[in-house]
C-alpha atoms as a PDB file:
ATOM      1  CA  UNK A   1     -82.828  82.558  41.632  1.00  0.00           C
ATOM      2  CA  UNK A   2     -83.681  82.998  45.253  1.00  0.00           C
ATOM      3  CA  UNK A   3     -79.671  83.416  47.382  1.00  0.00           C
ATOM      4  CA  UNK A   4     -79.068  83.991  51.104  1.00  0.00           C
ATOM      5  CA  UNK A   5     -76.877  86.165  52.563  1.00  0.00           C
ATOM      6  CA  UNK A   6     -75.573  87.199  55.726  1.00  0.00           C
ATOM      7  CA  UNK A   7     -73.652  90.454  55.832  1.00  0.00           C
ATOM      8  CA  UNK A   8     -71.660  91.508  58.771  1.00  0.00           C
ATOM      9  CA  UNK A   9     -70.855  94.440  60.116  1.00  0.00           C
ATOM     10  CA  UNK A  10     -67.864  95.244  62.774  1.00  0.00           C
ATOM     11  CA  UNK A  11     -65.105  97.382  63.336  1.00  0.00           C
ATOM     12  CA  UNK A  12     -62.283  97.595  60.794  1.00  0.00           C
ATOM     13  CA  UNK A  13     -58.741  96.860  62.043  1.00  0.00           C
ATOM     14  CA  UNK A  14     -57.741  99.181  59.921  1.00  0.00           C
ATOM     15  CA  UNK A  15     -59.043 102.573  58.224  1.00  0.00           C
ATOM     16  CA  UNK A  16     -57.590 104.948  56.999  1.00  0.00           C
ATOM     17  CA  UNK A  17     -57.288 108.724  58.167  1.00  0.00           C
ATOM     18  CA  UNK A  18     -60.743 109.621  55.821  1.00  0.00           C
ATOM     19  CA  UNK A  19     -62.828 107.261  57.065  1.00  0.00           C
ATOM     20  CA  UNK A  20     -62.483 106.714  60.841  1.00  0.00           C
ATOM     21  CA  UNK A  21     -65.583 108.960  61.083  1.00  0.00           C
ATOM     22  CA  UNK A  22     -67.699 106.220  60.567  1.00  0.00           C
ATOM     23  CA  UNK A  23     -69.445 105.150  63.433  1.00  0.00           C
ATOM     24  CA  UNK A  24     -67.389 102.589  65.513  1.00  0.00           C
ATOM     25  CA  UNK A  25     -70.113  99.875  65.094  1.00  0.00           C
ATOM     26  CA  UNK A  26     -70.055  99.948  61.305  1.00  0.00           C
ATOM     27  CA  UNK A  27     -66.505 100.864  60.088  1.00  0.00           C
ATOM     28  CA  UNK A  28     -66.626  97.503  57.996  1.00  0.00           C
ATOM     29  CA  UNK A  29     -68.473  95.047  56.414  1.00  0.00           C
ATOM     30  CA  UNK A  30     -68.014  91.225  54.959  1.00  0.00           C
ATOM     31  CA  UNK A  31     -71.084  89.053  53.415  1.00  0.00           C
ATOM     32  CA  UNK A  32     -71.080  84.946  53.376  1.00  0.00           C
ATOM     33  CA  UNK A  33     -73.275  83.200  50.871  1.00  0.00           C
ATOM     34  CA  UNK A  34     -75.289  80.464  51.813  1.00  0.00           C
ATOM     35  CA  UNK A  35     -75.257  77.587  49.197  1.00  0.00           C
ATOM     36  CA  UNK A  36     -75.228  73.252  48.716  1.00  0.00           C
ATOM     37  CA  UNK A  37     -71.898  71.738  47.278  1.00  0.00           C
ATOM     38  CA  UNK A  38     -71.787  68.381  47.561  1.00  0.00           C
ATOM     39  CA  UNK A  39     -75.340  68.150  49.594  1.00  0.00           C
ATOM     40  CA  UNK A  40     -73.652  70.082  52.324  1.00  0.00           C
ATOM     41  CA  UNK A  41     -74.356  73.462  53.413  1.00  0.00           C
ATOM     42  CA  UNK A  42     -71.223  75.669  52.836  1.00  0.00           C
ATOM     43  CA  UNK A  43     -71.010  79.519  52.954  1.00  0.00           C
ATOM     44  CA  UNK A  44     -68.970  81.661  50.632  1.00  0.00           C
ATOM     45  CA  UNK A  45     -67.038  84.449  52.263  1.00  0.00           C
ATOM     46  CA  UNK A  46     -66.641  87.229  50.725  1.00  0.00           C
ATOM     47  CA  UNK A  47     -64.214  90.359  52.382  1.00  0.00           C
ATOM     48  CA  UNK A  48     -62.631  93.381  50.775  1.00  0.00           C
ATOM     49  CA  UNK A  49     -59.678  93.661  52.969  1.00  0.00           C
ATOM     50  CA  UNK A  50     -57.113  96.882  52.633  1.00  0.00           C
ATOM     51  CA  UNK A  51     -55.318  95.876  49.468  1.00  0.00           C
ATOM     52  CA  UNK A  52     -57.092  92.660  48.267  1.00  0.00           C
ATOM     53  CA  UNK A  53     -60.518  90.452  48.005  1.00  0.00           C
ATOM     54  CA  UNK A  54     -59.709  87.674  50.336  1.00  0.00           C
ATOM     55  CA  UNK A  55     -62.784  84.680  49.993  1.00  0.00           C
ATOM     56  CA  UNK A  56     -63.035  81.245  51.608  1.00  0.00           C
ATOM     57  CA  UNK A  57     -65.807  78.392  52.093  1.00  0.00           C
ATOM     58  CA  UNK A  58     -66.812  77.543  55.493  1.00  0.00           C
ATOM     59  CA  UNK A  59     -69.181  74.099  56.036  1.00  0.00           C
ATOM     60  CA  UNK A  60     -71.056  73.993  58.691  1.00  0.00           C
ATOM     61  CA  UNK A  61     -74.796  75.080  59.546  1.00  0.00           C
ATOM     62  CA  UNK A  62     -75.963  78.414  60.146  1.00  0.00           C
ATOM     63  CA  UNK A  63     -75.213  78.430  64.064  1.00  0.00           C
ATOM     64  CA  UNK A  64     -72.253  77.528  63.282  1.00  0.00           C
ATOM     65  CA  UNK A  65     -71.686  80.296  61.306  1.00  0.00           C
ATOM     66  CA  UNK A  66     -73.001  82.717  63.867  1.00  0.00           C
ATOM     67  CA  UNK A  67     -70.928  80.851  66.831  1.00  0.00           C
ATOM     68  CA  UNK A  68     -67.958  81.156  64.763  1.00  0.00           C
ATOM     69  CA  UNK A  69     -68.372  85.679  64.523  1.00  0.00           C
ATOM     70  CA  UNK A  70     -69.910  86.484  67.850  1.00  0.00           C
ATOM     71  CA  UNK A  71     -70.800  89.657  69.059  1.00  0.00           C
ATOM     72  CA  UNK A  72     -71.016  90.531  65.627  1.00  0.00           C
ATOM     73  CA  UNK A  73     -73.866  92.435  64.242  1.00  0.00           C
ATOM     74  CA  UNK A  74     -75.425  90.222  61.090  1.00  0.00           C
ATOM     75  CA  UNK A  75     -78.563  90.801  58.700  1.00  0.00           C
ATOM     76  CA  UNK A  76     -79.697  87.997  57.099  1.00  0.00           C
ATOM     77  CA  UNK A  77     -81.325  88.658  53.456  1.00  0.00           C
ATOM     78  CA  UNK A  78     -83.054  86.293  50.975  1.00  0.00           C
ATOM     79  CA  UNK A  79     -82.988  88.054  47.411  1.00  0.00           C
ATOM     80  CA  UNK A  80     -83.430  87.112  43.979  1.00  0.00           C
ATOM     81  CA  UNK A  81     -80.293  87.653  42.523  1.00  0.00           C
ATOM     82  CA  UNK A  82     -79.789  88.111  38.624  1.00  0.00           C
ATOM     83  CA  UNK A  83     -76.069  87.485  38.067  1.00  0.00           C
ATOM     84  CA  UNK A  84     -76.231  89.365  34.427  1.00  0.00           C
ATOM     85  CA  UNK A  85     -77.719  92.567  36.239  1.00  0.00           C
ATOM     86  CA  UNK A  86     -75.399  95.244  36.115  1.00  0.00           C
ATOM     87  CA  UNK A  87     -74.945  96.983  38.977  1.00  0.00           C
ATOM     88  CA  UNK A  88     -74.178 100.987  38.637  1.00  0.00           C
ATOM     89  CA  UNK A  89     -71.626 101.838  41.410  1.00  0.00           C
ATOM     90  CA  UNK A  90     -68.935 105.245  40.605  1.00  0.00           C
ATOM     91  CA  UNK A  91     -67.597 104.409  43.962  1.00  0.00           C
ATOM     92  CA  UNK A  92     -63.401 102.588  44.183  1.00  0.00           C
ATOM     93  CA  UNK A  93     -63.803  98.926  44.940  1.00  0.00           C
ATOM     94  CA  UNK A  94     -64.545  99.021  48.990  1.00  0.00           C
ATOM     95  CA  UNK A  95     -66.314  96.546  51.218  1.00  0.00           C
ATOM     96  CA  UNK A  96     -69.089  98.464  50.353  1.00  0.00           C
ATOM     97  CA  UNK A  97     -69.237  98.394  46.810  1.00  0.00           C
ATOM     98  CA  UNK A  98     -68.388  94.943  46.838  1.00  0.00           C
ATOM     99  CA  UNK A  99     -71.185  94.138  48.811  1.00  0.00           C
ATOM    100  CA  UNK A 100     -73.663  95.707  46.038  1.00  0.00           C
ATOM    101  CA  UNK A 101     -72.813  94.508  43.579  1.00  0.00           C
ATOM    102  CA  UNK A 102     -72.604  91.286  45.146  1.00  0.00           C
ATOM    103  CA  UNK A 103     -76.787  91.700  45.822  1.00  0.00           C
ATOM    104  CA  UNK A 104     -77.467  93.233  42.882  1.00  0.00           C
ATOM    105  CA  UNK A 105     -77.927  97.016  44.409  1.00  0.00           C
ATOM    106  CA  UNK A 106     -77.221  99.773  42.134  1.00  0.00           C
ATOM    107  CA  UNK A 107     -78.450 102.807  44.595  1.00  0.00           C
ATOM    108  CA  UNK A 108     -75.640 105.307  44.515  1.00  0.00           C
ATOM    109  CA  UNK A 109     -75.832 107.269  47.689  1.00  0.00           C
ATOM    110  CA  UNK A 110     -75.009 103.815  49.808  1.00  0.00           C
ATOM    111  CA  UNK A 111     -71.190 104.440  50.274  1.00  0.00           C
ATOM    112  CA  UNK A 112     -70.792 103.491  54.023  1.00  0.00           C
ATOM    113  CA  UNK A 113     -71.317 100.484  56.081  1.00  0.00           C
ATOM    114  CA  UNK A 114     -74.208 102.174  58.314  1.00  0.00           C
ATOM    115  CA  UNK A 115     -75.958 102.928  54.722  1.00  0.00           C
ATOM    116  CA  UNK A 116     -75.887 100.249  53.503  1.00  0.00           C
ATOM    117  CA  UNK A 117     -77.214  98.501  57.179  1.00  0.00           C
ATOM    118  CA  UNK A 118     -79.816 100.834  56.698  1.00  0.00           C
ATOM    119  CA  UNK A 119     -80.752  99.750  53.691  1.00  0.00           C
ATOM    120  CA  UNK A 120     -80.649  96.178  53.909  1.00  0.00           C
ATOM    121  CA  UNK A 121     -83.164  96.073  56.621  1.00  0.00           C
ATOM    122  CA  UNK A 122     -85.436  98.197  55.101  1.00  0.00           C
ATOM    123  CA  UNK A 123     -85.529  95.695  52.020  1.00  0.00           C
ATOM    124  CA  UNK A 124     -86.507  93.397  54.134  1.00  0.00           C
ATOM    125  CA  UNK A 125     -83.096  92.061  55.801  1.00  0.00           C
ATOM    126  CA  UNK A 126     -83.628  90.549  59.453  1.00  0.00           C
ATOM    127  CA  UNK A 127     -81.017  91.323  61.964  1.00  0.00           C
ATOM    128  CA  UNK A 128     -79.660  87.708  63.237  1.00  0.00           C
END
């Protein structure tokens, strides 16, 4: 089943001491899912925050979306998406990892935001 997502990438409000080597522009990452309830186009939101999973559903149309983050870099990605897949990830539970296994992605050396940027457009992600 084909699934769109948008993935966004910013800078986290907070990191901790390990990780604020990232590069500034990718220090965190959220995804929304693009889907139809009720005949309306909603997006799922997705975040790993610092010490939980936080998700919401925002209606509205994909500029809207994009109004509502801006300045924000975004890839948009249409994948078939096998919800039984298991994804292989030794990595704790970090924006990240929830990402993959949200898409399905089981590549193991994709542990930072920039990575997995990287990858995504290389799989054939556009940047929005």
């Amino acid at each position: 089943m084909k699934r769109t997502f948008y993935i966004f990438f910013n800078e986290a409000d907070y990191l901790p001491p390990y990780m604020r080597i990232l590069d500034h522009r990718f220090q965190h990452c959220f995804s929304y899912e693009h889907q139809l309830l009720g005949g309306f186009d909603s997006f799922v939101k997705v975040e790993n925050l610092f010490n939980t999973v936080e998700s919401q559903i925002f209606f509205g149309t994909k500029e809207d979306l994009l109004n509502l983050l801006p300045g924000i870099r975004c890839i948009e990605i249409t994948l078939d998406v096998d919800p039984k897949k298991k994804t292989w990830d030794f990595m704790p539970i970090n924006c990240v990892s929830l990402i993959k296994k949200q898409l399905g992605i089981s590549k193991l050396f994709i542990i930072t935001p920039k990575q997995l940027y990287t990858h995504l457009l290389a799989i054939g992600g556009k940047e929005i």
